[in-house]
Protein backbone atom coordinates (compact mmCIF):
# COMPACT_ATOMS: atom_id res chain seq x y z
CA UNK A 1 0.00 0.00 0.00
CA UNK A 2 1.34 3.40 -0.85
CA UNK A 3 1.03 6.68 0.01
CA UNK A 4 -2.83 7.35 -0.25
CA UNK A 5 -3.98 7.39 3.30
CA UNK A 6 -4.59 10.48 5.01
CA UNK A 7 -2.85 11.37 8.77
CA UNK A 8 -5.69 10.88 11.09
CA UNK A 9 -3.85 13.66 13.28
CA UNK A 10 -5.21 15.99 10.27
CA UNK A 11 -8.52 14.49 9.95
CA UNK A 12 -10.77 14.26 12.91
CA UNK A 13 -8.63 15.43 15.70
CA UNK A 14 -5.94 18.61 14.07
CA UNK A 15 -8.14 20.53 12.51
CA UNK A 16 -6.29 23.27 10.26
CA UNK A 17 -7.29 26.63 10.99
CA UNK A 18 -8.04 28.16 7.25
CA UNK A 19 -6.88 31.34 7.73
CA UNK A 20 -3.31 29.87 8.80
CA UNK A 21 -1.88 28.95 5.80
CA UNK A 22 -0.46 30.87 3.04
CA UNK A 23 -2.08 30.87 -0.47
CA UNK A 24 -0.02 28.73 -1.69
CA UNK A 25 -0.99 25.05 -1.30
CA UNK A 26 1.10 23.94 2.29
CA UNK A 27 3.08 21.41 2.35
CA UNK A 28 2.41 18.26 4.74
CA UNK A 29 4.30 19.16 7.81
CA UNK A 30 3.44 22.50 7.81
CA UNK A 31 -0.28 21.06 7.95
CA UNK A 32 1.00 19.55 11.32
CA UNK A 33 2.89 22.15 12.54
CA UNK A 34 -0.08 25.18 11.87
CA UNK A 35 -2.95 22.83 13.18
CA UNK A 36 -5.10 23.81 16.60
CA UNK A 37 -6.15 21.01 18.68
CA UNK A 38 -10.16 20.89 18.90
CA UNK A 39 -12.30 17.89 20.09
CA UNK A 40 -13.48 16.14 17.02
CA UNK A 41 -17.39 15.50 16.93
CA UNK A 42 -17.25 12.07 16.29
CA UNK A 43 -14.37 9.60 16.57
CA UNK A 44 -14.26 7.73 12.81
CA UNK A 45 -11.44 7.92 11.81
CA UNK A 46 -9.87 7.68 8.11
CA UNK A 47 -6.75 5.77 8.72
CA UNK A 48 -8.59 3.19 11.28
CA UNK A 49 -11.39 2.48 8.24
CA UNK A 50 -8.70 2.02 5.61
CA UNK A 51 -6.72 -0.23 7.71
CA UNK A 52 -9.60 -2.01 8.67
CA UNK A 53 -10.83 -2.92 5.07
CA UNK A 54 -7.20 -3.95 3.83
CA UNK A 55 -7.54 -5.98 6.63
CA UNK A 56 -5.82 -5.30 9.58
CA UNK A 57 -7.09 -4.86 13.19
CA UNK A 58 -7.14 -1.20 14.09
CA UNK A 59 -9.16 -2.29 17.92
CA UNK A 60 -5.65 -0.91 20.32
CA UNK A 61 -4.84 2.10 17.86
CA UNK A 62 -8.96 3.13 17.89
CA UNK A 63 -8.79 3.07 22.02
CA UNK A 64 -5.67 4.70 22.56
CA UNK A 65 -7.41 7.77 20.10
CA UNK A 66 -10.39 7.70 22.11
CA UNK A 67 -8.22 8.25 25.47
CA UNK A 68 -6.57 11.20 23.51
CA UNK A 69 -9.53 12.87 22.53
CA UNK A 70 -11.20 12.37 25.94
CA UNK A 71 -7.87 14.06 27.12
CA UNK A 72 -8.00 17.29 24.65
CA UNK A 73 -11.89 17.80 24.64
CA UNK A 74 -10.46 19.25 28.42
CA UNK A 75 -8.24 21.47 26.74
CA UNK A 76 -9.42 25.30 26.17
CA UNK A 77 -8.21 27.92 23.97
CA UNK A 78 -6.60 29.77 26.84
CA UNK A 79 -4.62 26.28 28.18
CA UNK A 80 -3.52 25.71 24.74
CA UNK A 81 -0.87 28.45 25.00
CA UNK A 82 0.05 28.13 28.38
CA UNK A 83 3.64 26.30 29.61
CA UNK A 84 2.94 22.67 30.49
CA UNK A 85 4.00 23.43 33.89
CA UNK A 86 0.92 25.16 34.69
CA UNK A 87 -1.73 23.53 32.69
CA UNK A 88 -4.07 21.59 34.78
CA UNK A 89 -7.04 20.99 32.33
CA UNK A 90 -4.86 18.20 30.58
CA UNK A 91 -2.98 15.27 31.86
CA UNK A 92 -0.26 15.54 29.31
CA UNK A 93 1.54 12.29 30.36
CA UNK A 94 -1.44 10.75 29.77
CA UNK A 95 -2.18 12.58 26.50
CA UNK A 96 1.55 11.61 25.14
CA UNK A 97 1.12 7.83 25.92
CA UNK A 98 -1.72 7.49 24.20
CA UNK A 99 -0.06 8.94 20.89
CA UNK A 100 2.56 6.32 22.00
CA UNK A 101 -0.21 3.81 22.24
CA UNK A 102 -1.68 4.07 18.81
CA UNK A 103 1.52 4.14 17.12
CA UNK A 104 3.06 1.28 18.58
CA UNK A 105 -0.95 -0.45 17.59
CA UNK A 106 -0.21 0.29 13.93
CA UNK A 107 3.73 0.28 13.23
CA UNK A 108 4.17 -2.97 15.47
CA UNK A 109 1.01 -4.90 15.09
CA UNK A 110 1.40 -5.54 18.68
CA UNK A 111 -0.93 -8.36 19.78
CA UNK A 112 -1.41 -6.26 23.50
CA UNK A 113 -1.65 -2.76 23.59
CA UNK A 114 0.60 -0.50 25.42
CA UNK A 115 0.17 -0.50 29.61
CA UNK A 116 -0.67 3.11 29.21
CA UNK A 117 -1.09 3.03 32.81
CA UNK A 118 1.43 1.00 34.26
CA UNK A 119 4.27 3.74 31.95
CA UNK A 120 1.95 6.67 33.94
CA UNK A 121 2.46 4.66 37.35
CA UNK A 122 6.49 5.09 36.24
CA UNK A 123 6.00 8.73 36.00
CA UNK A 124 4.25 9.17 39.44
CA UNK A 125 7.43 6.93 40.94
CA UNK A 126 9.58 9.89 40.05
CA UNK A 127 8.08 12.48 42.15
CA UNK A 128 7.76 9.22 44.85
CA UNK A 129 11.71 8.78 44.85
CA UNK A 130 12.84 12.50 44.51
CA UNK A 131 10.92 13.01 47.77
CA UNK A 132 12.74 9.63 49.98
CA UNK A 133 16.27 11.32 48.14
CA UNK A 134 16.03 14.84 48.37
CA UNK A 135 13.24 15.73 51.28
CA UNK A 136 15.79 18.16 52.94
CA UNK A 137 15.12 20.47 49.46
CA UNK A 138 12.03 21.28 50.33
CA UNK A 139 13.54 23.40 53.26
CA UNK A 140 16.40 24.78 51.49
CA UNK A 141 16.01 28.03 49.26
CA UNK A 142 14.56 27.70 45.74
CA UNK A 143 17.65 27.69 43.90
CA UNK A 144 19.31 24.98 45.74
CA UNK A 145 15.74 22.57 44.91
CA UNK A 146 16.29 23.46 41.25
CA UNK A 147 19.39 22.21 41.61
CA UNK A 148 18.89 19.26 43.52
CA UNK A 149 15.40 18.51 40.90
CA UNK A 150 18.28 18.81 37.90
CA UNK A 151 20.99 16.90 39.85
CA UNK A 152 17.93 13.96 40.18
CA UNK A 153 17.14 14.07 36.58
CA UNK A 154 20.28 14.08 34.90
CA UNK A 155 22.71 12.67 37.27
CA UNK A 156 20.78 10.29 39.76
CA UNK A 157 18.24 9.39 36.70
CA UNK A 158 20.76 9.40 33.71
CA UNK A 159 18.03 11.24 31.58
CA UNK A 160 19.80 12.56 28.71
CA UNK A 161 18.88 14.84 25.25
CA UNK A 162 18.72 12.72 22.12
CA UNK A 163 21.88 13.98 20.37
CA UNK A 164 20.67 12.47 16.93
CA UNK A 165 20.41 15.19 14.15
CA UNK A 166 17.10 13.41 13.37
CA UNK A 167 14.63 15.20 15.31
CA UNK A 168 11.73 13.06 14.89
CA UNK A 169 13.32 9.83 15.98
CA UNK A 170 10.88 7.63 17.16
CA UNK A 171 12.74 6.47 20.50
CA UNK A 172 13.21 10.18 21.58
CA UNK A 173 9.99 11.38 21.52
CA UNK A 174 7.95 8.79 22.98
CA UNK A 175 7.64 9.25 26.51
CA UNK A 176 7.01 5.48 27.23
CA UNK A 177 10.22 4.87 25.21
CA UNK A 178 12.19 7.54 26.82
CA UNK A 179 10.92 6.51 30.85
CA UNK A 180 12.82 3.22 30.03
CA UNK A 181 15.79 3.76 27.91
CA UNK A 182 16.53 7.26 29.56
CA UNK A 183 17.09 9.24 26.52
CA UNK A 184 14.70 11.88 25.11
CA UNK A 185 14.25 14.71 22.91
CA UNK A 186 13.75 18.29 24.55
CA UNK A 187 9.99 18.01 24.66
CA UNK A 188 10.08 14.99 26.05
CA UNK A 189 12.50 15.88 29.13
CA UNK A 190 10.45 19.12 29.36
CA UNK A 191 7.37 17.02 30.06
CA UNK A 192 9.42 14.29 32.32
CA UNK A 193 10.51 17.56 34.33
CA UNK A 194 7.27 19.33 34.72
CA UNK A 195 4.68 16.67 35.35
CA UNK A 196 7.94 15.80 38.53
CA UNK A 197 6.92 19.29 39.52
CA UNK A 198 3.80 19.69 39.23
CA UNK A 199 3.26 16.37 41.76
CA UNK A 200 5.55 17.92 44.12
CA UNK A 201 3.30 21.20 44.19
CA UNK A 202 -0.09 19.44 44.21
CA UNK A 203 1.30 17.49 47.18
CA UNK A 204 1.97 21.06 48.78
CA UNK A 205 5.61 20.53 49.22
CA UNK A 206 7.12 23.28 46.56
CA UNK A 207 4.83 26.81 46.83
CA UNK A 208 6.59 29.48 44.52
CA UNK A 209 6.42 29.37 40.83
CA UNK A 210 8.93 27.56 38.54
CA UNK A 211 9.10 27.69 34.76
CA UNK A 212 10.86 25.61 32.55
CA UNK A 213 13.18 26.60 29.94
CA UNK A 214 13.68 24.65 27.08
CA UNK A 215 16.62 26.25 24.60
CA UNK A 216 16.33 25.82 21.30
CA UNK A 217 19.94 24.53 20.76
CA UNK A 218 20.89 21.05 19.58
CA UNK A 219 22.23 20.19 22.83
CA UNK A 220 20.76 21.70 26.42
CA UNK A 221 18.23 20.00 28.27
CA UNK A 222 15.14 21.68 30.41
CA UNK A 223 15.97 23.47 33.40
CA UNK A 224 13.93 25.20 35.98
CA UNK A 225 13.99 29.08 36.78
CA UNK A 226 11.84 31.03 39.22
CA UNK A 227 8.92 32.50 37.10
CA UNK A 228 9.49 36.12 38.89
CA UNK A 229 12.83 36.23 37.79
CA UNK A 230 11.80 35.80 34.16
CA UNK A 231 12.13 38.22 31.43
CA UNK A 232 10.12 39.22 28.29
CA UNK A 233 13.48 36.99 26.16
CA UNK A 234 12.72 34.02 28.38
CA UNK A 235 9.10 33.96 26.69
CA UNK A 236 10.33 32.28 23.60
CA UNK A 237 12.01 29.07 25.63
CA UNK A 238 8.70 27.87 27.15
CA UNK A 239 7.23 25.00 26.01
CA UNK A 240 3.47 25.79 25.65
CA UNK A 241 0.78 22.78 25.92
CA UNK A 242 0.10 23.10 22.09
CA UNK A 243 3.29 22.90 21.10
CA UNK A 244 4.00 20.17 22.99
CA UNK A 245 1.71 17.55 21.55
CA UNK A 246 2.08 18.64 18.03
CA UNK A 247 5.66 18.00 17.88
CA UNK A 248 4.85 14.76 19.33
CA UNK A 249 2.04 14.45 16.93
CA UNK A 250 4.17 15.24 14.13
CA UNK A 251 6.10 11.63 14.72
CA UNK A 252 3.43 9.88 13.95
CA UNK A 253 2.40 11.99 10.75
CA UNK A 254 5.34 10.99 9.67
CA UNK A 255 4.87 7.52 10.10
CA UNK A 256 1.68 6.79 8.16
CA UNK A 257 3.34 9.31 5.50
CA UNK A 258 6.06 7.00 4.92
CA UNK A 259 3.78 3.99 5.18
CA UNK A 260 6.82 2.27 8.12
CA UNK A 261 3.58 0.33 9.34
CA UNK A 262 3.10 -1.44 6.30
CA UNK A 263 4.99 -4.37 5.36
């Protein structure tokens, strides 16, 4: 089967804004990369039907999109463009797995689907272990918990930044892939990092603001910053909620444009 299918991340679930693109006729990924997220109205979805009538069984990748679009019919305009650290509408872990989930349904013709929950369980056990390592942070000054939350991450942890010039390998930007082999892209760390902190603060045990920034280099990983230190140049280093899940959208895109899930 060739090229002919449609990304379902375009139909049903990215819906491009019109006014968005240029007059001249965009190219794919710029279809991705211009999209807004809305809640689709119904959940059939092109690719699933295809794959269904040539055949194979589309069951894990069509409940792994129905847990996405549960998770972005939360999402409002406002939370779209907010940092992840601070959106609350949205449980992007959860959100990220299940793109995980439906990829690894249709490129691997898994016979089980992915433990979407048992990968989210991981995620919780890092805010669990930074607290039994690093308790005595919580009483020191904010700069010296940034620097113990880093030092736990990239030292105690061994997470690491992807240093392949391919930006959309698969491994990297993953979360389920990169909680077990330790190495990640920058959105990917980003989201590792702020879902750590916002446990620790809905557990009451961090209570100023942090923001993450995430540099736009080819080789620095996430670190954390008190927000009322911040100026107007830090702006373009946050990772907003949209942004987020359409670079890890855009994996997938990429996938069924290639056709890597057909044999």
């Amino acid at each position: 089967m060739t090229g002919g299918l449609v990304s379902p991340w375009i139909l049903g679930t990215f819906l491009p804004s019109s006014s968005e693109f240029s007059t001249s006729s965009p190219s794919p990924a710029n279809s991705v990369c211009r999209s807004h997220f809305r809640a689709p109205k119904d959940l059939k979805f092109v690719l699933h039907e295809a794959l269904d009538f040539a055949g194979f069984n589309t069951t894990y990748a069509r409940e792994a999109r129905k847990g996405f679009c549960l998770q972005i019919q939360k999402l409002s305009g406002i939370e779209r463009e907010t940092s992840i650290i601070i959106n609350r509408g949205v449980d992007l872990g959860k959100t990220a797995l299940y793109i995980a989930a439906e990829d690894d349904s249709l490129i691997s013709h898994s016979s089980v689907p992915l433990p979407v929950d048992a990968f989210i369980d991981r995620l919780d056990d890092l805010s669990m272990d930074y607290c039994s390592r690093y308790s005595s942070s919580f009483r020191s000054s904010p700069d010296i918990f940034l620097e113990c939350l880093e030092r736990y991450m990239y030292v105690d942890k061994g997470f690491r930044r992807s240093n392949s010039r391919n930006q959309l390998e698969q491994r990297a930007v993953y979360l389920h892939s990169v909680l077990t082999h330790r190495v990640g892209s920058i959105c990917m760390l980003s989201l590792i990092y702020s879902e750590i902190l916002k446990m620790l603060r809905m557990w009451g045990l961090v209570n100023f603001d942090v923001e993450i920034s995430s540099p736009n280099d080819s080789y620095g990983s996430p670190r954390g910053y008190l927000k009322q230190r911040s100026t107007e140049s830090d702006h373009q280093h946050i990772m907003t909620t949209e942004s987020l899940l359409l670079k890890v959208a855009s994996v997938f895109f990429v996938e069924i444009f290639t056709c890597r899930f057909i044999y």
